[in-house]
PDB file of N, CA and C in Angstrom:
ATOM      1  N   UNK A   1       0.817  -1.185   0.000  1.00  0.00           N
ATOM      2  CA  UNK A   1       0.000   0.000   0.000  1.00  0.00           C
ATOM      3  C   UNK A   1       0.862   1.251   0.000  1.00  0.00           C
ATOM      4  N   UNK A   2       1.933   1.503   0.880  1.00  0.00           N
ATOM      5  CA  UNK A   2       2.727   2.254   0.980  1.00  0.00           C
ATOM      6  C   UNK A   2       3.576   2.375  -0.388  1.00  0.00           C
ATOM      7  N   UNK A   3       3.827   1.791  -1.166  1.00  0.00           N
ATOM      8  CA  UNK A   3       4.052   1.269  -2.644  1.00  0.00           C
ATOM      9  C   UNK A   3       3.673   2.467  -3.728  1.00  0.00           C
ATOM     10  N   UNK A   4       2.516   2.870  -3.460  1.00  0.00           N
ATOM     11  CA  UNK A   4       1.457   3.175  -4.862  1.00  0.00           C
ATOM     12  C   UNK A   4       1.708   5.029  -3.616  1.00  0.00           C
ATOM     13  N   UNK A   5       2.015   5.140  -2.629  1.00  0.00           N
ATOM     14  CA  UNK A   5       2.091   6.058  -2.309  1.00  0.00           C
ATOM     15  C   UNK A   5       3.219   7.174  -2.194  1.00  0.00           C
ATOM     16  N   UNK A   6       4.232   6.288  -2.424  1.00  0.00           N
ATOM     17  CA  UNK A   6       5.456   6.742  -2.615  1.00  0.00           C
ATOM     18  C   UNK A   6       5.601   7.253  -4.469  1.00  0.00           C
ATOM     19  N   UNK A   7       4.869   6.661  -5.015  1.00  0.00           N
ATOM     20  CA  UNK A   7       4.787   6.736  -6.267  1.00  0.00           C
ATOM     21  C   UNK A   7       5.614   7.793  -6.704  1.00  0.00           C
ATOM     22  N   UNK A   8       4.792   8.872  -6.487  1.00  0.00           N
ATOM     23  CA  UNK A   8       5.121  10.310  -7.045  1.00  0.00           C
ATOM     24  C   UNK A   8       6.391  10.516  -6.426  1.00  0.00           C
ATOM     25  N   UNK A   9       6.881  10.778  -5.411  1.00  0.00           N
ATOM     26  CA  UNK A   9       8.080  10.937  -4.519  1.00  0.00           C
ATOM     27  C   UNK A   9       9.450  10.115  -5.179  1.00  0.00           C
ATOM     28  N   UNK A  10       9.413   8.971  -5.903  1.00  0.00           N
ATOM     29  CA  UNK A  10       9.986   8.242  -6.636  1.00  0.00           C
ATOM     30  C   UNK A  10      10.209   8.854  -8.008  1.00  0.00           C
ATOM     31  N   UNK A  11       9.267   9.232  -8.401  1.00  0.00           N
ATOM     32  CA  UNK A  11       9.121  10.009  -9.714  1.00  0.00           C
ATOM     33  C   UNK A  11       9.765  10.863 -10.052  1.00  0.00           C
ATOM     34  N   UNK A  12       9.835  11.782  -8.563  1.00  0.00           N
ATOM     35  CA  UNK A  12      10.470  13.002  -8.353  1.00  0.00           C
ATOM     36  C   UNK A  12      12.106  13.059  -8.505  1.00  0.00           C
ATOM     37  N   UNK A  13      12.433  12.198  -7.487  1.00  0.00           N
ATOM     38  CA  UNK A  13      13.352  11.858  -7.347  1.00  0.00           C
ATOM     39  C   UNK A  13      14.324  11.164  -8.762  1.00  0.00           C
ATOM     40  N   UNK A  14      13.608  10.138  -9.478  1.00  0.00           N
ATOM     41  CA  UNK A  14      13.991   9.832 -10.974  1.00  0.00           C
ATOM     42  C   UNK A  14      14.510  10.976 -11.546  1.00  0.00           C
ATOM     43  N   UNK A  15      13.554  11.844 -11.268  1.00  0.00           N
ATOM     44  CA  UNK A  15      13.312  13.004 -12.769  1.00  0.00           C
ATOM     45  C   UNK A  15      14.751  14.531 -12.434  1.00  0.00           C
ATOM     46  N   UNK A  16      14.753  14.081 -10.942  1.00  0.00           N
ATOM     47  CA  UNK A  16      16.015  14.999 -10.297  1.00  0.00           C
ATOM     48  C   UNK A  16      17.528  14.314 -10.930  1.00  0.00           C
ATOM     49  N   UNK A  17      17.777  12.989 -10.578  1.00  0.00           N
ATOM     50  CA  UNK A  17      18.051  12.282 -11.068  1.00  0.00           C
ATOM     51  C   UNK A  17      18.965  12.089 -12.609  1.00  0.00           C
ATOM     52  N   UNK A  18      18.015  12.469 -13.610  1.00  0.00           N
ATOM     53  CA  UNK A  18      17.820  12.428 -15.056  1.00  0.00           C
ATOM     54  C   UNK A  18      18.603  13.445 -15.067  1.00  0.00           C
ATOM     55  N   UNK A  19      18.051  14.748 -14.473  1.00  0.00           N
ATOM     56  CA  UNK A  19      18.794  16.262 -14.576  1.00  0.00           C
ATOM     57  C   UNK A  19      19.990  16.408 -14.088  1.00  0.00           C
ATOM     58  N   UNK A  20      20.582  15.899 -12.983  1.00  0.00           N
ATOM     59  CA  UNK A  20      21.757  15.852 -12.763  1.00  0.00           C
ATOM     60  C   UNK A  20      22.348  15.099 -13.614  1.00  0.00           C
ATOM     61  N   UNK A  21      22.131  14.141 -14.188  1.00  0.00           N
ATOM     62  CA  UNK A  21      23.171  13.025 -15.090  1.00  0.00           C
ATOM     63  C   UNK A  21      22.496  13.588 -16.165  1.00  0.00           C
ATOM     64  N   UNK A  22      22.600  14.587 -16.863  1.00  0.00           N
ATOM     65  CA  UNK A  22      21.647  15.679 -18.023  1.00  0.00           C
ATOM     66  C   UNK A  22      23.038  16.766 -18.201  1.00  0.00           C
ATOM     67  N   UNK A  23      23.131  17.251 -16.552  1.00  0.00           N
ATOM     68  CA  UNK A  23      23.811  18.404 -16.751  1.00  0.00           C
ATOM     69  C   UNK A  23      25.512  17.853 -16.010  1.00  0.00           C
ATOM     70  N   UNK A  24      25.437  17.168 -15.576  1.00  0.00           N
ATOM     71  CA  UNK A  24      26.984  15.779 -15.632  1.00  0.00           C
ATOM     72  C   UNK A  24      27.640  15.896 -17.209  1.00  0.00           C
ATOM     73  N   UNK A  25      26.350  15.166 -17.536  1.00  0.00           N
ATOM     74  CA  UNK A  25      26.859  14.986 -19.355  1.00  0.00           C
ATOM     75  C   UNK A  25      27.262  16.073 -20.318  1.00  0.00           C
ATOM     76  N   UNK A  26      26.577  17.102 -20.207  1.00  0.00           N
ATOM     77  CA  UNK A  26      26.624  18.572 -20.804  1.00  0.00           C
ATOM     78  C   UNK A  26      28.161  19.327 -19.826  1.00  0.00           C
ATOM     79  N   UNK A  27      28.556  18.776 -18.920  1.00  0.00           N
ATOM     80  CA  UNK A  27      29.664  19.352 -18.122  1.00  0.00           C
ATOM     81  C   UNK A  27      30.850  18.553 -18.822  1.00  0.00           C
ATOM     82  N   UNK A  28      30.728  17.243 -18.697  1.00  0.00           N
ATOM     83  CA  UNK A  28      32.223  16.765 -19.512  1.00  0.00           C
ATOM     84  C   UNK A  28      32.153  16.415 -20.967  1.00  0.00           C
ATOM     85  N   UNK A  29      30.803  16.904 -21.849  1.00  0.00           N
ATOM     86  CA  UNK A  29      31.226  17.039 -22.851  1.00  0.00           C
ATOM     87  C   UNK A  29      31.475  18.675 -23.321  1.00  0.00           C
ATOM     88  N   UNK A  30      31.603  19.059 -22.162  1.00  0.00           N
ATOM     89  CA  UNK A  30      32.326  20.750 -23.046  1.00  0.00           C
ATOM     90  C   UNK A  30      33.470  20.747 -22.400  1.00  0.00           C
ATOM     91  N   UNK A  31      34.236  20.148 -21.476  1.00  0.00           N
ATOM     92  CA  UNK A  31      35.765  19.505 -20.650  1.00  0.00           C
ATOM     93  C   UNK A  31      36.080  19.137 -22.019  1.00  0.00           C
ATOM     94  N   UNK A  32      35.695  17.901 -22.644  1.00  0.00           N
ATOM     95  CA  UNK A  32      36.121  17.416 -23.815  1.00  0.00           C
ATOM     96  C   UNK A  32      36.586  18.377 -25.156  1.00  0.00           C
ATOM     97  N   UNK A  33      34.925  19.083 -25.419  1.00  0.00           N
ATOM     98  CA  UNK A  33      35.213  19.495 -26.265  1.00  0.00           C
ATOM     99  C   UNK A  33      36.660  20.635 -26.620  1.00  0.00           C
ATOM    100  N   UNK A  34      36.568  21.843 -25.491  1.00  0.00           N
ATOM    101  CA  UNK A  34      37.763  22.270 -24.866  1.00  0.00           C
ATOM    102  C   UNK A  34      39.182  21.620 -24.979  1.00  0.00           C
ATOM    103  N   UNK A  35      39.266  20.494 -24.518  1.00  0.00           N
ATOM    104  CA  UNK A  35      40.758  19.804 -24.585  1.00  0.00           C
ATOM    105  C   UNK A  35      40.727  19.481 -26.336  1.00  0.00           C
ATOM    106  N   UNK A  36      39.974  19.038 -26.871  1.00  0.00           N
ATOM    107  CA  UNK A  36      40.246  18.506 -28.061  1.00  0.00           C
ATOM    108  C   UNK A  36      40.423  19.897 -28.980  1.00  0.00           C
ATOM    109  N   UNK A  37      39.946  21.337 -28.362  1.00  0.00           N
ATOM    110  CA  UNK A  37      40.020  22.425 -29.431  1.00  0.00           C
ATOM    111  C   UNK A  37      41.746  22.830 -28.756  1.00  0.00           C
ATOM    112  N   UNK A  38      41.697  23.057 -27.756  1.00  0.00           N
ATOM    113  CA  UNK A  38      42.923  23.875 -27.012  1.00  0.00           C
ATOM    114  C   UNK A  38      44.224  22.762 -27.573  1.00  0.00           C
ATOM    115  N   UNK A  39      44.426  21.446 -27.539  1.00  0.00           N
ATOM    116  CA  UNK A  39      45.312  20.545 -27.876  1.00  0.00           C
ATOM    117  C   UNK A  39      45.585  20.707 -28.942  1.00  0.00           C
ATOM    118  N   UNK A  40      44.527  20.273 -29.801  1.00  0.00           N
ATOM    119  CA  UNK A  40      44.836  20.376 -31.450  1.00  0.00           C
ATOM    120  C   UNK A  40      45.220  21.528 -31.760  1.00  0.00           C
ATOM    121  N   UNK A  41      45.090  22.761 -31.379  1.00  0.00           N
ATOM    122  CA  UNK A  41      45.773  24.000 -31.835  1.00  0.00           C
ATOM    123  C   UNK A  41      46.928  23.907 -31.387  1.00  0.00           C
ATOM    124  N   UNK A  42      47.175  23.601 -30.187  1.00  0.00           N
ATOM    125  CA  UNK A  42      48.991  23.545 -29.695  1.00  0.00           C
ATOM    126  C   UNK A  42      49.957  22.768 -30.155  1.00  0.00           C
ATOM    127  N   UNK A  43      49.017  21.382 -30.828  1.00  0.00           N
ATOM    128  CA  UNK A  43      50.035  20.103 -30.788  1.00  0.00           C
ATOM    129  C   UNK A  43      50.082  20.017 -32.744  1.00  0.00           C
ATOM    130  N   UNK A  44      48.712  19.668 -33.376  1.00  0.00           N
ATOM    131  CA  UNK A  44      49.068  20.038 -34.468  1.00  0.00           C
ATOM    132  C   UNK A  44      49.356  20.867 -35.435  1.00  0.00           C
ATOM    133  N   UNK A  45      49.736  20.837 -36.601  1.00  0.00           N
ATOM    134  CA  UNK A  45      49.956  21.904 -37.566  1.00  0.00           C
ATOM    135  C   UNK A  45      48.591  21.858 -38.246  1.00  0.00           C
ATOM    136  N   UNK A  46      48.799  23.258 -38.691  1.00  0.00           N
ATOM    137  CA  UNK A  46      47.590  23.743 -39.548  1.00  0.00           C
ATOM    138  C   UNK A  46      47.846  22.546 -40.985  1.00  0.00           C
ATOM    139  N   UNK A  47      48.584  22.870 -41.510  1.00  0.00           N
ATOM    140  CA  UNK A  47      48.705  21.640 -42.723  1.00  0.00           C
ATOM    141  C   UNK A  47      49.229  19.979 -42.330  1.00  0.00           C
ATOM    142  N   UNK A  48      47.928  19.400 -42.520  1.00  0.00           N
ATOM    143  CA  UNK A  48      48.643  17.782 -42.169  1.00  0.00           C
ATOM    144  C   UNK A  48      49.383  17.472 -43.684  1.00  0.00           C
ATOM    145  N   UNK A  49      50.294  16.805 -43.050  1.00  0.00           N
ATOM    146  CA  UNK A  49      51.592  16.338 -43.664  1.00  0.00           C
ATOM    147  C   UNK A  49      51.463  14.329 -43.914  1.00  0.00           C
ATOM    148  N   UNK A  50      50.932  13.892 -42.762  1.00  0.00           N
ATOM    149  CA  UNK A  50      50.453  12.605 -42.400  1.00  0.00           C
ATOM    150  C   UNK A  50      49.068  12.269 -42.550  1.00  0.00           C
ATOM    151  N   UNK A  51      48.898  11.535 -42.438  1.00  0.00           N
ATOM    152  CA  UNK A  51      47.257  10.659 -42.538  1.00  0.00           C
ATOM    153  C   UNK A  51      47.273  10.882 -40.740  1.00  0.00           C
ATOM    154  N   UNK A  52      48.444   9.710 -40.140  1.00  0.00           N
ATOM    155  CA  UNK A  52      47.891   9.357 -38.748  1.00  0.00           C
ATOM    156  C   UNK A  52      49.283  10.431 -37.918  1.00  0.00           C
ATOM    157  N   UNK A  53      48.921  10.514 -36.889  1.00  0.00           N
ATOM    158  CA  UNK A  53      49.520  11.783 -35.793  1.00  0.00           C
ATOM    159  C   UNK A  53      51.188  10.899 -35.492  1.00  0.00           C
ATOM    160  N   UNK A  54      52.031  12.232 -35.797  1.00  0.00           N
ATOM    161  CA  UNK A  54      53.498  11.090 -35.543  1.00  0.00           C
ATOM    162  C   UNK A  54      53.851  11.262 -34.104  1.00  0.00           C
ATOM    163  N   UNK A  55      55.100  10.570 -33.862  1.00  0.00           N
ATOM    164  CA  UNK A  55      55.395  10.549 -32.440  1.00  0.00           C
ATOM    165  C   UNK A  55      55.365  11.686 -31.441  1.00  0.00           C
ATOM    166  N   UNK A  56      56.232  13.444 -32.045  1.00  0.00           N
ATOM    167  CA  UNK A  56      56.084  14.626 -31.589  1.00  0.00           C
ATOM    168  C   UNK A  56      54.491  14.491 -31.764  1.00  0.00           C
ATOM    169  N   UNK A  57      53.390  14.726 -32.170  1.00  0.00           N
ATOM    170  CA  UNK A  57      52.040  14.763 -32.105  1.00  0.00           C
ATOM    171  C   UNK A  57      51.375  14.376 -31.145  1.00  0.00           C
ATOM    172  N   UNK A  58      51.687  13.353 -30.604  1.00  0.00           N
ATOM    173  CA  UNK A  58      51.642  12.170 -30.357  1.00  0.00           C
ATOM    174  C   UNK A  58      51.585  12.575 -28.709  1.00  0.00           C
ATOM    175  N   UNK A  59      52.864  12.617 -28.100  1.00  0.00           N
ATOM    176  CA  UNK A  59      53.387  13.827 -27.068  1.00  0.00           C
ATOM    177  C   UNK A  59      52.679  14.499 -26.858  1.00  0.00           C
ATOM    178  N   UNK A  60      52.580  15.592 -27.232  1.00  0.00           N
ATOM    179  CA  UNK A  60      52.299  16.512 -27.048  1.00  0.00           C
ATOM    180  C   UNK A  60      50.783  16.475 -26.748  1.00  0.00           C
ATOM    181  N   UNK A  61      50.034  15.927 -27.579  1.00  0.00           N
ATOM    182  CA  UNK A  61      48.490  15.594 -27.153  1.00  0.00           C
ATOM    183  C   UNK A  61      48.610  15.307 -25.770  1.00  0.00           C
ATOM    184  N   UNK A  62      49.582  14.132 -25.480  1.00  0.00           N
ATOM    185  CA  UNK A  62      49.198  13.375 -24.628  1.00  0.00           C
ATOM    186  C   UNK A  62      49.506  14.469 -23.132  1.00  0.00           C
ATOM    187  N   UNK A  63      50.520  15.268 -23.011  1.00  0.00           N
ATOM    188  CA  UNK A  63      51.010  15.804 -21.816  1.00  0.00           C
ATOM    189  C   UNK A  63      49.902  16.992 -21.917  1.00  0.00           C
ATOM    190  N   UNK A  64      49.531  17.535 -23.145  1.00  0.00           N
ATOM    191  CA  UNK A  64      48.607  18.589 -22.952  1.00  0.00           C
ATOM    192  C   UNK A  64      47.480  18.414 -22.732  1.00  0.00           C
ATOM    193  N   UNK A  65      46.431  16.758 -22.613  1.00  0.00           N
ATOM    194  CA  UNK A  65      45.312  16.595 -21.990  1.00  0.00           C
ATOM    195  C   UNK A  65      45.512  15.913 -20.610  1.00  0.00           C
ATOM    196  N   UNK A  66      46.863  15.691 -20.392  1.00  0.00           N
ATOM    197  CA  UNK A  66      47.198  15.542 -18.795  1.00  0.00           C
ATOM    198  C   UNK A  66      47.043  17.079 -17.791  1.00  0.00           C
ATOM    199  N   UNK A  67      47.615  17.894 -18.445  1.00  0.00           N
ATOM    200  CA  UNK A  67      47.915  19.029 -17.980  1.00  0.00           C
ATOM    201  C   UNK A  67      46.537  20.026 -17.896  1.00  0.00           C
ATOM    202  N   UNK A  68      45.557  19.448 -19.020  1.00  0.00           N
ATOM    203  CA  UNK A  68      44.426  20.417 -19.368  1.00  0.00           C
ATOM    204  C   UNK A  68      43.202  19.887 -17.526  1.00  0.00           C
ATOM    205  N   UNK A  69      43.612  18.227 -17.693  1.00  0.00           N
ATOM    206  CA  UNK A  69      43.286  17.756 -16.452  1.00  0.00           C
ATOM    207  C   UNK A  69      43.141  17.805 -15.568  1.00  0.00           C
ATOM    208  N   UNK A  70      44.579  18.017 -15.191  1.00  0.00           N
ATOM    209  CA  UNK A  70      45.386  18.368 -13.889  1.00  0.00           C
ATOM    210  C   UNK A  70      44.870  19.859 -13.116  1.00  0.00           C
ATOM    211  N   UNK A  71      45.006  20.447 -14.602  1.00  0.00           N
ATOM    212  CA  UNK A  71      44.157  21.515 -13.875  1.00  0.00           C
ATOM    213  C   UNK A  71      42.907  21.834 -13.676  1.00  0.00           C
ATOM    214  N   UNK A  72      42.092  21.107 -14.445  1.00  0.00           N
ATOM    215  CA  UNK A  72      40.775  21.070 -14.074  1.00  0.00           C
ATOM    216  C   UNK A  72      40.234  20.589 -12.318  1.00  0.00           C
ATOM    217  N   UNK A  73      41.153  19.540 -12.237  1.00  0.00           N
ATOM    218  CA  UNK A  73      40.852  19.579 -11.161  1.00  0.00           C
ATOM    219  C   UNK A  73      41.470  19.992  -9.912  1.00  0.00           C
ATOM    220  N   UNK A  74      42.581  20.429 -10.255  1.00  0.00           N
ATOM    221  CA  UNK A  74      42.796  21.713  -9.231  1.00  0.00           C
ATOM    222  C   UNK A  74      41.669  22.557  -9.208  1.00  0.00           C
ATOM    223  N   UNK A  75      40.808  23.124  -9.907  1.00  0.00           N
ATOM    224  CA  UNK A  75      40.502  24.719 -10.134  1.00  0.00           C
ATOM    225  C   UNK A  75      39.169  24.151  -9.381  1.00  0.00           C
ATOM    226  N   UNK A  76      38.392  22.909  -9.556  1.00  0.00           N
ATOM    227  CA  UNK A  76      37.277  21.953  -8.785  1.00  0.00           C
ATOM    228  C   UNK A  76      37.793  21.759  -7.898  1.00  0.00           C
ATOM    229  N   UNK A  77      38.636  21.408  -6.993  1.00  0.00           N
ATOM    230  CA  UNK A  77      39.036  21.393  -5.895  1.00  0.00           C
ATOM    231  C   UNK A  77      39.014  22.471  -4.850  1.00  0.00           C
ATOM    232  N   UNK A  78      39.836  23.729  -5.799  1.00  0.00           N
ATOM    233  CA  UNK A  78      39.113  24.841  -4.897  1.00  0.00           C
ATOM    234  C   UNK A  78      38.442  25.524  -5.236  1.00  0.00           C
ATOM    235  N   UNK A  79      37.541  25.616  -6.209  1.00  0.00           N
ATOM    236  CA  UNK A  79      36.103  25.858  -5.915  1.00  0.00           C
ATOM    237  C   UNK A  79      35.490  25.493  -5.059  1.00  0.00           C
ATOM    238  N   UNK A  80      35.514  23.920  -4.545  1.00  0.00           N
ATOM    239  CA  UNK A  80      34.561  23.301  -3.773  1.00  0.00           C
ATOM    240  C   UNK A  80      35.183  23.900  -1.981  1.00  0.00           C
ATOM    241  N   UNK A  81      36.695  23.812  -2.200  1.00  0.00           N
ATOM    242  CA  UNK A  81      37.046  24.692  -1.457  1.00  0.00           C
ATOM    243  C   UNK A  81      36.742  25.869  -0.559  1.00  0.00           C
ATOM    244  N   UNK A  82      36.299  26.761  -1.861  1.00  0.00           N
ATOM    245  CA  UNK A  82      36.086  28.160  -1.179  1.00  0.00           C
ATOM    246  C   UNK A  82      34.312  27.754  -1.111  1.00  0.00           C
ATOM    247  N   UNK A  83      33.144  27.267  -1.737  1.00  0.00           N
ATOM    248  CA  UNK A  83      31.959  26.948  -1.542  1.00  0.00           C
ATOM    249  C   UNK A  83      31.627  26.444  -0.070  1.00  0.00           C
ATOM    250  N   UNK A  84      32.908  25.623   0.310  1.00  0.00           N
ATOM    251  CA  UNK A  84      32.605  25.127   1.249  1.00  0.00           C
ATOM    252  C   UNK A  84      32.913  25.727   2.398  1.00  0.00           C
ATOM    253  N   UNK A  85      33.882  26.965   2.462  1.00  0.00           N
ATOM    254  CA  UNK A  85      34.316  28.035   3.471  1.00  0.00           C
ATOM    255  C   UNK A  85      33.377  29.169   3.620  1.00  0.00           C
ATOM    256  N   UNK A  86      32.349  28.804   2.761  1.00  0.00           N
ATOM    257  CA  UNK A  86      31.030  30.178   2.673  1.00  0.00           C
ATOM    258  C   UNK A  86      30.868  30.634   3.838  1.00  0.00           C
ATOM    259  N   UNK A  87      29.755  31.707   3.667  1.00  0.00           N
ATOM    260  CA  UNK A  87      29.465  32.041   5.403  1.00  0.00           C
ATOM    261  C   UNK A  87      28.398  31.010   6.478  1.00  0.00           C
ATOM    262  N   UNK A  88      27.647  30.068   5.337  1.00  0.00           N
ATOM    263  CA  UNK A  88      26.718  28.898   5.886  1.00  0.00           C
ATOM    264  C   UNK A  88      27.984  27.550   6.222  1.00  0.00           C
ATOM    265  N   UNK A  89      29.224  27.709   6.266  1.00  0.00           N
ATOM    266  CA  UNK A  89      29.560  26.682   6.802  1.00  0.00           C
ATOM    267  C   UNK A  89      30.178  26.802   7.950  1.00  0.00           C
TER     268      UNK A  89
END
């Protein structure tokens, strides 16, 4: 009985749910999109020379989406940081 009463409250909760893993998704696909614009301008050349990315390419992608990382989550770290030093804490 308690079942069919919770109903809506369940619903709610789903639909909160949906929106957070909505705006999750919309958060690391613009992280993404970002690293893949900021990299490719640093690491490749305007004229490809190759079909597939050579070893310098290669590098360089790789330390510059470590680094694009690294700092991402520094900068989330203290954000949550200073959010959490507000005047309500």
């Amino acid at each position: 009985m308690s079942f069919f009463m919770n109903s809506s409250a369940n619903q709610t909760v789903n639909m909160q749910n949906m929106a957070m893993a909505e705006q999750e998704l919309d958060m690391f696909t613009d992280l993404f999109n970002r690293i893949v614009s900021s990299c490719h301008e640093k690491c490749i050349p305007k004229t490809y020379i190759e079909g597939d990315l050579n070893k310098g390419e290669a590098v360089c992608i790789d330390r510059c989406v470590a680094k694009f990382l690294e700092v991402n989550k520094s900068v989330g770290a203290k954000l949550q940081q200073i959010s959490g030093a507000g005047p309500n804490a």
